[in-house]
C-alpha atoms as a PDB file:
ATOM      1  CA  UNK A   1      32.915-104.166  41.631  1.00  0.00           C
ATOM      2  CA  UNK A   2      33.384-100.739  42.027  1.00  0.00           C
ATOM      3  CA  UNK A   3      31.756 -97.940  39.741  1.00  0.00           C
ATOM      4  CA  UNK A   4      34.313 -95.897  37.547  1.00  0.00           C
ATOM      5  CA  UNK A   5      33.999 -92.096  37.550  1.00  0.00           C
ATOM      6  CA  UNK A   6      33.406 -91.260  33.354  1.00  0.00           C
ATOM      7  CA  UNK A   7      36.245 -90.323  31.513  1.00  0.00           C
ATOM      8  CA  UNK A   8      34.517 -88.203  29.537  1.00  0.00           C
ATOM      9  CA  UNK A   9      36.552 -85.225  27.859  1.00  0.00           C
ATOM     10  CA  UNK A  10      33.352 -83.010  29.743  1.00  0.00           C
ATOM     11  CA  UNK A  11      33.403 -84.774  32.854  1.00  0.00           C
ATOM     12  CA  UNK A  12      36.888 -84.548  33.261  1.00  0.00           C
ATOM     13  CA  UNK A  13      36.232 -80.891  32.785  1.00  0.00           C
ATOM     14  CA  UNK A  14      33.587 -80.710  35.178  1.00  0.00           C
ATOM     15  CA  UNK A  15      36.004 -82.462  38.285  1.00  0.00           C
ATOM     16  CA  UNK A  16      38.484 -80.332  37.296  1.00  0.00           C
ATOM     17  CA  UNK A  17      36.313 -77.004  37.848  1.00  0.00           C
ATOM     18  CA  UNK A  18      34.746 -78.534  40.953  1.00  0.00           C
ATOM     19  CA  UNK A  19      38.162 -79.194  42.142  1.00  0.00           C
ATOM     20  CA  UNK A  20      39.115 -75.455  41.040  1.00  0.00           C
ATOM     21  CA  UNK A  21      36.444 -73.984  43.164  1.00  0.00           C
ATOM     22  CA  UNK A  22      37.097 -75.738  46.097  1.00  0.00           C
ATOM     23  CA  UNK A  23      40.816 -74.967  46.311  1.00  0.00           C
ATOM     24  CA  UNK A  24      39.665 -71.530  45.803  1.00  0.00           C
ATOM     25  CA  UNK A  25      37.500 -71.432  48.400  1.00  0.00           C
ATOM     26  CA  UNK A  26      40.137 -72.970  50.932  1.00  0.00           C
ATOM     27  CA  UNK A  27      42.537 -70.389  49.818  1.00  0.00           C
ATOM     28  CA  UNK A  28      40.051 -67.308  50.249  1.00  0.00           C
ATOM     29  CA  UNK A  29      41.623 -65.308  53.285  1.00  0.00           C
ATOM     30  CA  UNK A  30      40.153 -65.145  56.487  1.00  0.00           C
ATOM     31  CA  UNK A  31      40.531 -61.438  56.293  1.00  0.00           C
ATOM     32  CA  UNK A  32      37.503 -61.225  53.404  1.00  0.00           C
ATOM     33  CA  UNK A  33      35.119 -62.957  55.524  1.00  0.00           C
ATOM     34  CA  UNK A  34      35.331 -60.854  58.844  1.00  0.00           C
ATOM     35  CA  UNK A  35      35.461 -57.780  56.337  1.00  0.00           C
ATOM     36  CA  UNK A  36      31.800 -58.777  55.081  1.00  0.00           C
ATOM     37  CA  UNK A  37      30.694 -59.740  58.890  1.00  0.00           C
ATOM     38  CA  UNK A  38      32.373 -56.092  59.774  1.00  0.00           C
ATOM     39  CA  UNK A  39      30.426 -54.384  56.780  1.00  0.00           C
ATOM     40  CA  UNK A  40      27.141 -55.909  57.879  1.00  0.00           C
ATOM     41  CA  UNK A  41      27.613 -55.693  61.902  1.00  0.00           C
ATOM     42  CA  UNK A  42      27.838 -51.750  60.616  1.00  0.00           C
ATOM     43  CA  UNK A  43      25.140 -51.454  58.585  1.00  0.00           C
ATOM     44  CA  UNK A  44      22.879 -52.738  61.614  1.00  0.00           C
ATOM     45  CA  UNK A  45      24.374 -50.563  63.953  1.00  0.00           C
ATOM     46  CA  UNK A  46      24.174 -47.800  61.681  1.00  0.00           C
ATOM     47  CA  UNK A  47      19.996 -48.453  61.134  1.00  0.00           C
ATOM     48  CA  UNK A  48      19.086 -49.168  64.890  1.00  0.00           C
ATOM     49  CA  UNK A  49      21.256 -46.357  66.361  1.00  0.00           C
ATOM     50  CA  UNK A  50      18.098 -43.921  65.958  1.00  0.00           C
ATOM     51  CA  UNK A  51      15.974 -46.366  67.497  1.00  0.00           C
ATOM     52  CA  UNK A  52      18.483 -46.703  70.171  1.00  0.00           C
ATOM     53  CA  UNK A  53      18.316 -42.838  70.550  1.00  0.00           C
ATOM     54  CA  UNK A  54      15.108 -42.462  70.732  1.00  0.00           C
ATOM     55  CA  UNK A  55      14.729 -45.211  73.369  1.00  0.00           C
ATOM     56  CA  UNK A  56      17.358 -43.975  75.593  1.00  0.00           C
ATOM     57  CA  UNK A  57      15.743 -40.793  75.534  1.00  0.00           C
ATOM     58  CA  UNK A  58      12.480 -41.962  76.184  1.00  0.00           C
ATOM     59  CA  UNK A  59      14.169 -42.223  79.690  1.00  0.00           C
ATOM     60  CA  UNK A  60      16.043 -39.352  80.499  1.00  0.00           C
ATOM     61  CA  UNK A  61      14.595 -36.055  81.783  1.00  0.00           C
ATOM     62  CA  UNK A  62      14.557 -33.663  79.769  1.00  0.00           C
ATOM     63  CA  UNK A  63      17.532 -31.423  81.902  1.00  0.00           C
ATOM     64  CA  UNK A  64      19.687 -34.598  80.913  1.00  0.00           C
ATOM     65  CA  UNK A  65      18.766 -34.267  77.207  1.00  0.00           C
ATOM     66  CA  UNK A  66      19.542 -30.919  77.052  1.00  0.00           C
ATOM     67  CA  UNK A  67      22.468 -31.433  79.199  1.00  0.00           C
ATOM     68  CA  UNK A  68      24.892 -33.475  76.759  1.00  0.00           C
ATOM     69  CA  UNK A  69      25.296 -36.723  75.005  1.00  0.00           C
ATOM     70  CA  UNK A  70      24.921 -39.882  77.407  1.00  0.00           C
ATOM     71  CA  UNK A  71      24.913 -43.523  75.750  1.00  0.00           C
ATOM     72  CA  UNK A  72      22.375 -44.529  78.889  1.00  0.00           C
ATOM     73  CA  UNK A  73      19.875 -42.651  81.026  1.00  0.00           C
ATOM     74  CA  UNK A  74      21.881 -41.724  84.146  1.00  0.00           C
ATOM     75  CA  UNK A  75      18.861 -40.934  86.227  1.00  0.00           C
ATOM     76  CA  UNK A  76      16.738 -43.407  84.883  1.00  0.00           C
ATOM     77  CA  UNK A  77      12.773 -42.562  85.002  1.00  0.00           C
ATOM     78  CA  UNK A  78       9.265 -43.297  83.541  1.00  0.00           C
ATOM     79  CA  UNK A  79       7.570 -40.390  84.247  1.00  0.00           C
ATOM     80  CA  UNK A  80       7.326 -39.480  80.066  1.00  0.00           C
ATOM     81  CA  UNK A  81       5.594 -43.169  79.563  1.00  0.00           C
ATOM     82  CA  UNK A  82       3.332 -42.065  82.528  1.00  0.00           C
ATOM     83  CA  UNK A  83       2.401 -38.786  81.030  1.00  0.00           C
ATOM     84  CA  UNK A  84       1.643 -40.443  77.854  1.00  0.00           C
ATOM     85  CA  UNK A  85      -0.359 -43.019  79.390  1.00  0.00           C
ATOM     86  CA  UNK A  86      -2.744 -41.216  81.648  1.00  0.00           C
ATOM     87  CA  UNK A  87      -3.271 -37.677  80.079  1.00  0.00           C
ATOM     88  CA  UNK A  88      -6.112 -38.184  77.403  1.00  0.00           C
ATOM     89  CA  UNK A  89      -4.860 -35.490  74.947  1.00  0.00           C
ATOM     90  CA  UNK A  90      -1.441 -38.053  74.477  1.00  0.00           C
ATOM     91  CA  UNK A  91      -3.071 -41.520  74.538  1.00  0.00           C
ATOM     92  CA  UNK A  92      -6.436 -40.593  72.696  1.00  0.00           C
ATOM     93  CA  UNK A  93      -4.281 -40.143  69.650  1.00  0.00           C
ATOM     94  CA  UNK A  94      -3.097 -43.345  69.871  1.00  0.00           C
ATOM     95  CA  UNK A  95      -6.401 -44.503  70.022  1.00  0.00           C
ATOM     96  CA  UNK A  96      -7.558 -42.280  67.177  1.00  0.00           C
ATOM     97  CA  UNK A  97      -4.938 -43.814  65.275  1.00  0.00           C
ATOM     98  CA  UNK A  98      -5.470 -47.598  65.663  1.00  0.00           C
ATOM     99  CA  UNK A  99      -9.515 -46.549  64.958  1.00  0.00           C
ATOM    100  CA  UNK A 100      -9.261 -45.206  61.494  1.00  0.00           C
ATOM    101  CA  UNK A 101      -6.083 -47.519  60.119  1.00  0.00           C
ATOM    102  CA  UNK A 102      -8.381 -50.460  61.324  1.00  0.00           C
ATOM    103  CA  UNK A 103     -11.609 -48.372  59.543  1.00  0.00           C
ATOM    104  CA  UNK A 104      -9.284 -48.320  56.499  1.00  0.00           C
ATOM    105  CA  UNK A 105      -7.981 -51.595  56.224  1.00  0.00           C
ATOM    106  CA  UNK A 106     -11.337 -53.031  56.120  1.00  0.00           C
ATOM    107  CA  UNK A 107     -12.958 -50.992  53.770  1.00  0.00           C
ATOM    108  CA  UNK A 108      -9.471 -51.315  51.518  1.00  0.00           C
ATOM    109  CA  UNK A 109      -9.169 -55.093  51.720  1.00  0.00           C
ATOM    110  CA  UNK A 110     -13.295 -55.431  51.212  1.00  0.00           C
ATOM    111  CA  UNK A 111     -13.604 -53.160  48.116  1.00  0.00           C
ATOM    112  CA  UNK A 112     -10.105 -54.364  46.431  1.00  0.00           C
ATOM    113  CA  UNK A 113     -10.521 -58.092  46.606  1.00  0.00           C
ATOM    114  CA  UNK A 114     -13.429 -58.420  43.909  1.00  0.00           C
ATOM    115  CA  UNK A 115     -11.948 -56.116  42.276  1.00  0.00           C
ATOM    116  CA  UNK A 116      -8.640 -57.382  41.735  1.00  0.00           C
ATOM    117  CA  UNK A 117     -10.332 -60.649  40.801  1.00  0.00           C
ATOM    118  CA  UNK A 118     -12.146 -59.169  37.906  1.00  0.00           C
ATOM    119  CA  UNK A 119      -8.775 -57.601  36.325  1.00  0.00           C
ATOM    120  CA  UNK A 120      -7.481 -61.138  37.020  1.00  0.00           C
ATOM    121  CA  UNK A 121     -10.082 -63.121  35.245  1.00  0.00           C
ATOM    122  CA  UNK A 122     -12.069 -61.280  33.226  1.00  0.00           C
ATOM    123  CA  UNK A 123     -11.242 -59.535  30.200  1.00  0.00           C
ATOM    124  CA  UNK A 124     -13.505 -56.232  29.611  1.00  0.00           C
ATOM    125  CA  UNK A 125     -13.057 -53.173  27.557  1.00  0.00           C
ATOM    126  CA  UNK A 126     -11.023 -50.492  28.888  1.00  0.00           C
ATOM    127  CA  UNK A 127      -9.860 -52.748  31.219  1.00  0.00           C
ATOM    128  CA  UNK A 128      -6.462 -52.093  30.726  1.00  0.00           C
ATOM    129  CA  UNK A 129      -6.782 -48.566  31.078  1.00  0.00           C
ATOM    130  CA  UNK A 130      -8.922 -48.846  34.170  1.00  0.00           C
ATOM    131  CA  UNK A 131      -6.278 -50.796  36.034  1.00  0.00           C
ATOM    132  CA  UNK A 132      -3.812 -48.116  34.639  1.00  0.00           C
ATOM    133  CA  UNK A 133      -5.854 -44.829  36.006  1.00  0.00           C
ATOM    134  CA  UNK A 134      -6.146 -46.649  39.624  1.00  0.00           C
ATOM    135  CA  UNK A 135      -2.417 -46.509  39.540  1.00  0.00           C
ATOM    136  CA  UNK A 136      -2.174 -42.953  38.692  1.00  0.00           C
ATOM    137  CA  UNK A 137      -3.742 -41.939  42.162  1.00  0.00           C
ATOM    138  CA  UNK A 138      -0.285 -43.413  43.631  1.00  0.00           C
ATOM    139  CA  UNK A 139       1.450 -40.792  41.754  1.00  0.00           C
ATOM    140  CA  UNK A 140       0.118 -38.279  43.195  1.00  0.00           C
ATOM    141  CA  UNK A 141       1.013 -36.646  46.735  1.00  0.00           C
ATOM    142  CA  UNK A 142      -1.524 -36.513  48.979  1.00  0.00           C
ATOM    143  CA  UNK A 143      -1.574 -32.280  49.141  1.00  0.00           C
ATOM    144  CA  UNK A 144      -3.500 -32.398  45.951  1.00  0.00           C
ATOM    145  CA  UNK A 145      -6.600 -34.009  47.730  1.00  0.00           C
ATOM    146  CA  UNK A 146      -6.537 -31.760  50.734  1.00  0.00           C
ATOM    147  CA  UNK A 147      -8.457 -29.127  49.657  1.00  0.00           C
ATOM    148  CA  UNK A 148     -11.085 -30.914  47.939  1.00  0.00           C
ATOM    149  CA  UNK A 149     -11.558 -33.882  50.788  1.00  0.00           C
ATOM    150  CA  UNK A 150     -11.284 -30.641  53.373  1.00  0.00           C
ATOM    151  CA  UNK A 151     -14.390 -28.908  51.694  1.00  0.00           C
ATOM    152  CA  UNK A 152     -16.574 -32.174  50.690  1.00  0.00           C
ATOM    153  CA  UNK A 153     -16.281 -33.879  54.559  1.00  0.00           C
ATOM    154  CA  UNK A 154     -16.693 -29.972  56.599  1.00  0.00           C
ATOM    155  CA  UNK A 155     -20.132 -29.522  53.946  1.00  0.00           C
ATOM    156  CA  UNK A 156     -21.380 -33.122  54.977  1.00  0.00           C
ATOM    157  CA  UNK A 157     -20.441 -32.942  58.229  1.00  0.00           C
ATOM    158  CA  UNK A 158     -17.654 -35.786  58.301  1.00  0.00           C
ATOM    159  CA  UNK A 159     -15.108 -33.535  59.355  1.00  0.00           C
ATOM    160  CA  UNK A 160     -13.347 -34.679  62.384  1.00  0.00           C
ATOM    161  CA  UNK A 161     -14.377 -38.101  62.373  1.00  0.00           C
ATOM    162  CA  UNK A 162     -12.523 -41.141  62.170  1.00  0.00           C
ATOM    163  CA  UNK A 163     -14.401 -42.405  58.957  1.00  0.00           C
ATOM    164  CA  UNK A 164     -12.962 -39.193  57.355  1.00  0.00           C
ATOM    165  CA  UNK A 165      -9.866 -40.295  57.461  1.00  0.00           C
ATOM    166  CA  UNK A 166     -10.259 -43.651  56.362  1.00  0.00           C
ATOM    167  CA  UNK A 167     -11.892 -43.068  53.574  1.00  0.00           C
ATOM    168  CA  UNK A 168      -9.629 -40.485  52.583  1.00  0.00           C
ATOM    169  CA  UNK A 169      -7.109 -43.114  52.780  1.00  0.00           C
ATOM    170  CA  UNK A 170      -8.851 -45.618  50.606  1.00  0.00           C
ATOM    171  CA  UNK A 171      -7.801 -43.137  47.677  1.00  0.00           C
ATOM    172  CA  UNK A 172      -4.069 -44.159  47.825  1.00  0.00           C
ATOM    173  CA  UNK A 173      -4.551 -48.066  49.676  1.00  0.00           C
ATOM    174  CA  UNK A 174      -7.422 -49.322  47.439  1.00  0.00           C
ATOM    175  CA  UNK A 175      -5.065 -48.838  44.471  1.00  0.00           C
ATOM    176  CA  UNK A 176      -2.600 -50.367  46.053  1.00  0.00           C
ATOM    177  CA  UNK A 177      -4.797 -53.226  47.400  1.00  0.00           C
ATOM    178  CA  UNK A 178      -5.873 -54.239  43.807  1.00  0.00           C
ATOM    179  CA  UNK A 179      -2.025 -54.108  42.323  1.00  0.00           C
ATOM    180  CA  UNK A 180      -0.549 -56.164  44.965  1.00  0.00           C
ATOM    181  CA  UNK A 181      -3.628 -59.147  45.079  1.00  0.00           C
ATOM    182  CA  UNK A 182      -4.218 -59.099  41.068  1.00  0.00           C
ATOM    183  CA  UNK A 183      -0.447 -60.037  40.849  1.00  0.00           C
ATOM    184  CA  UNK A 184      -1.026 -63.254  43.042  1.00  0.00           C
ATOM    185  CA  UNK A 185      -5.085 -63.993  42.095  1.00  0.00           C
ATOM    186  CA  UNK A 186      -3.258 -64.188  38.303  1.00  0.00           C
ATOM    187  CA  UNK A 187      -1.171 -66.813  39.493  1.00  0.00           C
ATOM    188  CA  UNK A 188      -3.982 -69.098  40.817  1.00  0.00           C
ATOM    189  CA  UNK A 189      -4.861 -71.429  37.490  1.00  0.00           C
ATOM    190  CA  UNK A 190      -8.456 -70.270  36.639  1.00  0.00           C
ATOM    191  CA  UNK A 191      -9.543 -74.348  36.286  1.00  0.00           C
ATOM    192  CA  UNK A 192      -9.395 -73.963  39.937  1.00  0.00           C
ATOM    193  CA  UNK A 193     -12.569 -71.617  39.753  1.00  0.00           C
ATOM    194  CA  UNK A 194     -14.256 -74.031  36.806  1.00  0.00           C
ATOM    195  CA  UNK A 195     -13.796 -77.125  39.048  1.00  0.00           C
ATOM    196  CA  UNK A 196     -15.561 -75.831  41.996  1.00  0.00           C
ATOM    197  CA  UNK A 197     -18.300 -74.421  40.220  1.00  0.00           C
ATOM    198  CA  UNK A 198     -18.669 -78.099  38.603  1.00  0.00           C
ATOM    199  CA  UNK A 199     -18.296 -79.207  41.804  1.00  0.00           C
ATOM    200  CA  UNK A 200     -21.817 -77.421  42.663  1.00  0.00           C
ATOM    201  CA  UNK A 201     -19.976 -74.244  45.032  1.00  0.00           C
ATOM    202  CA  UNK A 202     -21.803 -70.619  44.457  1.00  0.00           C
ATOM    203  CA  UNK A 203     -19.281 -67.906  43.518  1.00  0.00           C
ATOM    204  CA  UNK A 204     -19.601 -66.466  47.379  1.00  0.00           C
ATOM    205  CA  UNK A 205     -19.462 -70.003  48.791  1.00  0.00           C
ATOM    206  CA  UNK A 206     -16.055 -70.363  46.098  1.00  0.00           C
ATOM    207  CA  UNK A 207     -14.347 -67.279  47.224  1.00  0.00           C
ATOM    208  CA  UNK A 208     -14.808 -67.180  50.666  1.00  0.00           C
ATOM    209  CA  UNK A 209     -13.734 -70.997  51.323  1.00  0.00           C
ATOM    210  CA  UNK A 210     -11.101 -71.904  48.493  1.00  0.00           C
ATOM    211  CA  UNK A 211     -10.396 -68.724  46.852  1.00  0.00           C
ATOM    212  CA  UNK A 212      -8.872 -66.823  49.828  1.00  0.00           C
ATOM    213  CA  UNK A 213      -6.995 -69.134  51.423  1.00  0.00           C
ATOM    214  CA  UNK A 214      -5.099 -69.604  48.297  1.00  0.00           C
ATOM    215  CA  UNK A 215      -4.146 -66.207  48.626  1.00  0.00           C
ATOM    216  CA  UNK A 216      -3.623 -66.072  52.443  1.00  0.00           C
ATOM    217  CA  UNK A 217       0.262 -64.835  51.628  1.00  0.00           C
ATOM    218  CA  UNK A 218      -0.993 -62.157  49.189  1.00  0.00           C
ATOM    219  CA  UNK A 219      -3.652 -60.663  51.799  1.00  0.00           C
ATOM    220  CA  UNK A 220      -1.057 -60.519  54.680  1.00  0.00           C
ATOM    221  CA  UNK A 221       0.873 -58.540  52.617  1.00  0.00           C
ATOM    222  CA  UNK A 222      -1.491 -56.174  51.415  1.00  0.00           C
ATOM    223  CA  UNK A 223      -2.450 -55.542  55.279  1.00  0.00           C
ATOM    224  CA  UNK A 224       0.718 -55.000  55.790  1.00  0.00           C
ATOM    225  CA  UNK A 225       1.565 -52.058  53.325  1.00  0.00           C
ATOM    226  CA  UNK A 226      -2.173 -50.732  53.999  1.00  0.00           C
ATOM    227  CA  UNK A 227      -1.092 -50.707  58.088  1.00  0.00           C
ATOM    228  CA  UNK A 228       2.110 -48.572  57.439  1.00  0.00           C
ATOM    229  CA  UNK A 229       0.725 -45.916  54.783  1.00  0.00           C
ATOM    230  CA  UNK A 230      -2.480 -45.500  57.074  1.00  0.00           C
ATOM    231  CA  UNK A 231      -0.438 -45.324  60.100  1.00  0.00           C
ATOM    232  CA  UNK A 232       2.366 -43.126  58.899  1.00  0.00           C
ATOM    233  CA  UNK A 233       0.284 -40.758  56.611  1.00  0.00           C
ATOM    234  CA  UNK A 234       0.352 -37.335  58.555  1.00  0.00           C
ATOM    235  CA  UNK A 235      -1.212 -34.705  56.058  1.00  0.00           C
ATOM    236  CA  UNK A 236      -4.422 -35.921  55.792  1.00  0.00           C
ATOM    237  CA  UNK A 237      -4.656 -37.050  58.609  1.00  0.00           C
ATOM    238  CA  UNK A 238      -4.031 -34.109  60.750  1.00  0.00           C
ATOM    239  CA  UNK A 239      -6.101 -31.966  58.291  1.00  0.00           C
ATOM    240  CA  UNK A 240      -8.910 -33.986  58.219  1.00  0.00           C
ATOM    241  CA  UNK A 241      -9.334 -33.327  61.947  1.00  0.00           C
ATOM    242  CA  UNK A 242      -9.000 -31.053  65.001  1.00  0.00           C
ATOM    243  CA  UNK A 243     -10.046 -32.705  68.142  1.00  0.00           C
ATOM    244  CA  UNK A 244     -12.584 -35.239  68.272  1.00  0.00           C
ATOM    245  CA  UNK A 245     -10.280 -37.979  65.914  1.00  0.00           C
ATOM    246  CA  UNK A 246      -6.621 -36.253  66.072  1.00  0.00           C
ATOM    247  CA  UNK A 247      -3.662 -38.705  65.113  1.00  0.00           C
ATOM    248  CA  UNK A 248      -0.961 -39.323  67.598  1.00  0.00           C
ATOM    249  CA  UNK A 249       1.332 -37.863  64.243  1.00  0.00           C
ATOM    250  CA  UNK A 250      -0.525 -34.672  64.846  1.00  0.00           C
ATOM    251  CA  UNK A 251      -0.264 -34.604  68.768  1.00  0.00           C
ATOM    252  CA  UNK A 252       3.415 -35.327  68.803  1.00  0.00           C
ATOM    253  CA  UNK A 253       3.689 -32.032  66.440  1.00  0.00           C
ATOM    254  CA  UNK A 254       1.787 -29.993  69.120  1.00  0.00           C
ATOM    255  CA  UNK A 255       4.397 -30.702  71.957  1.00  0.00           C
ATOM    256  CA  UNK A 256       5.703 -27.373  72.422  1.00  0.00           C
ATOM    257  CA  UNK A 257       4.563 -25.190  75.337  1.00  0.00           C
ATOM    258  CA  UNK A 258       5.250 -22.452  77.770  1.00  0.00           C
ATOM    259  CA  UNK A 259       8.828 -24.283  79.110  1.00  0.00           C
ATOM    260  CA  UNK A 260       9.770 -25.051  75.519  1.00  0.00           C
ATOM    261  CA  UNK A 261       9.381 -28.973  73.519  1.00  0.00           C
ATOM    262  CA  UNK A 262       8.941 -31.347  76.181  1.00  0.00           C
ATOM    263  CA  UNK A 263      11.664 -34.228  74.117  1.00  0.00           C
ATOM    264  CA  UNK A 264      11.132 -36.417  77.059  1.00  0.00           C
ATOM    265  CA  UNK A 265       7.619 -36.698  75.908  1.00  0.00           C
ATOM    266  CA  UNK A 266       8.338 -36.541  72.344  1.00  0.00           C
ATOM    267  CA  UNK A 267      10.614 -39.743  72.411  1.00  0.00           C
ATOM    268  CA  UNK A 268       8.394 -41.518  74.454  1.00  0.00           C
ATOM    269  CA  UNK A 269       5.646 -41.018  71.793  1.00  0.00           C
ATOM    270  CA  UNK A 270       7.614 -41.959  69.202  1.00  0.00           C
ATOM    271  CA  UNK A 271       8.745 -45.226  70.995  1.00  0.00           C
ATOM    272  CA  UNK A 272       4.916 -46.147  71.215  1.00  0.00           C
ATOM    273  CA  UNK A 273       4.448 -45.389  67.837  1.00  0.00           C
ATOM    274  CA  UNK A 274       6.628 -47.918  66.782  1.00  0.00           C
ATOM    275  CA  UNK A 275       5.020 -50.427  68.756  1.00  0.00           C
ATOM    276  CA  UNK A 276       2.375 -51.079  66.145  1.00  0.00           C
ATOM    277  CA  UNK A 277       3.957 -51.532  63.505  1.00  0.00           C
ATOM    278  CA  UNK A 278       6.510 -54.069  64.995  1.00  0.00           C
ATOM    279  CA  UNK A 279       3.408 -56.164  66.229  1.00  0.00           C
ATOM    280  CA  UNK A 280       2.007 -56.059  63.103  1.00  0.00           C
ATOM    281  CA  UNK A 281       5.137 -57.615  61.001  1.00  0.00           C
ATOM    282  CA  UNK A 282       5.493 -59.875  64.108  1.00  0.00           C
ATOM    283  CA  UNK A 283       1.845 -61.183  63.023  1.00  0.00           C
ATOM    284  CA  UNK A 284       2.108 -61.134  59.217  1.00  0.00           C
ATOM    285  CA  UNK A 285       5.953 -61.827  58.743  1.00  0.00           C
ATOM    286  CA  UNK A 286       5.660 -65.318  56.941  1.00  0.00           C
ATOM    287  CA  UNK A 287       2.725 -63.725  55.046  1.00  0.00           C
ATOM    288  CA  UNK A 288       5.192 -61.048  53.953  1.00  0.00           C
ATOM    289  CA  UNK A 289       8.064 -63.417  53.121  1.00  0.00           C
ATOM    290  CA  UNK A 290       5.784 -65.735  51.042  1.00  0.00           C
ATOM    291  CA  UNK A 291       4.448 -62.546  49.129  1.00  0.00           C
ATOM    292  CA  UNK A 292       8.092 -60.950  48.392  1.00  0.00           C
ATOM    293  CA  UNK A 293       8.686 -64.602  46.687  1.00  0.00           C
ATOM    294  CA  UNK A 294       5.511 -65.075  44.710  1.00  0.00           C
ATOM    295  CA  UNK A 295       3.680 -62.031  44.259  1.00  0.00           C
ATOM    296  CA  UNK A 296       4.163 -58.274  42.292  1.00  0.00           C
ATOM    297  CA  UNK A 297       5.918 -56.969  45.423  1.00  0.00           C
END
């Protein structure tokens, strides 16, 4: 015996709508679809066009830059990458670069993991207003700590140095450290702390072997927002130093010489500079999908 569909006055209803939709849906011109796919195919030309700009210049000389607007090199040549890669003024910064982010991303994710899991499970006074004031340095541009971080790091002789830098940065990324992993610590129940320390774990033991790797997602993402304001930060950066630790940011601005701006150069730079960053979101990118789901960001 077969079943019956209900006769229900809502039921009825419901087919009805369900039958609605899809005869909608059948009727919906073709013309609306390839308008969307049109819109979109646009919007992604329209953001990688730069990128393509910057590429194809990488490989032109610098007479066929200046010359006139070519979609492709027409004499194609490397000899901006090789520049780049075997004077020391151009890949030193670079090097500088990737030495301080790394500097700050330690210290940042060391110092702001205990402390976002004191805001998230312990309740203290002022502790409110603590979390608030950390926030406050994020409001702030980063010109209104150059004078004081110049004067501090030339008296004590950390001018120039990569550690400069990177603690310089830990001003604006340990803030943002302890906003971002507070928002997903919260989320962990807390009888998940009180049944390991029944279960005989010390609070080191805890965190370092259950504790973090419930937060894998939340870490990845904070690494990944500490990476790109470290990386991309130019003022205090290029203040903080003069030779010895100079940015790649700061190199790329120095470009200019007796001939004129060498763009060959210039584009080739910033084509390596993107590098980084792209290998970094290659390594953290289900991290960062996990934490756009779950936590603040």
């Amino acid at each position: 015996m077969s079943d019956s569909l209900p006769t229900t006055p809502d039921a009825v209803r419901q087919r009805a709508a369900a039958a609605d939709n899809r005869r909608r849906r059948k009727a919906r011109p073709a013309s609306r679809q390839w308008r969307r796919r049109g819109l979109m195919t646009a919007y992604i030309v329209f953001v990688l066009l730069p990128i393509y700009w910057l590429l194809n210049m990488s490989f032109q000389s610098n007479t066929e830059i200046l010359g006139g607007l070519t979609l492709w090199p027409e004499s194609f040549t490397l000899e901006h990458y090789a520049k780049i890669l075997t004077e020391s003024s151009w890949y030193m910064g670079y090097v500088n670069s990737i030495a301080y982010v790394l500097m700050n991303m330690l210290i940042s994710i060391a110092v702001a993991l205990p402390a976002a899991y004191a805001f998230s499970r312990y309740k203290f006074i002022g502790d409110k207003h603590l979390f608030f004031w950390l926030l406050t340095n994020l409001m702030a541009p980063p010109a209104v700590f150059l004078l004081p971080y110049f004067q501090l790091y030339y008296t004590v002789g950390l001018f120039d140095t990569h550690i400069a830098v990177a603690l310089a940065h830990c001003l604006f990324n340990i803030p943002l450290a302890v906003w971002i992993l507070e928002g997903f610590m919260s989320g962990v129940p807390k009888e998940i702390d009180e049944t390991a320390f029944i279960d005989g774990y010390s609070f080191p033991k805890f965190f370092v072997k259950i504790f973090i790797p419930m937060i894998s997602s939340g870490i990845g993402v904070t690494l990944f927002f500490l990476f790109m304001f470290s990386w991309v930060e130019l003022l205090l950066a290029s203040t903080l130093t003069s030779t010895g630790a100079q940015p790649i940011a700061s190199v790329m601005t120095q470009t200019k010489g007796a001939s004129g701006i060498d763009w060959g150069a210039l584009a080739a730079a910033g084509t390596l500079t993107i590098l980084p960053g792209i290998v970094v979101v290659y390594f953290v990118r289900n991290h960062i999908a996990k934490g756009f789901a779950l936590g603040r960001t």
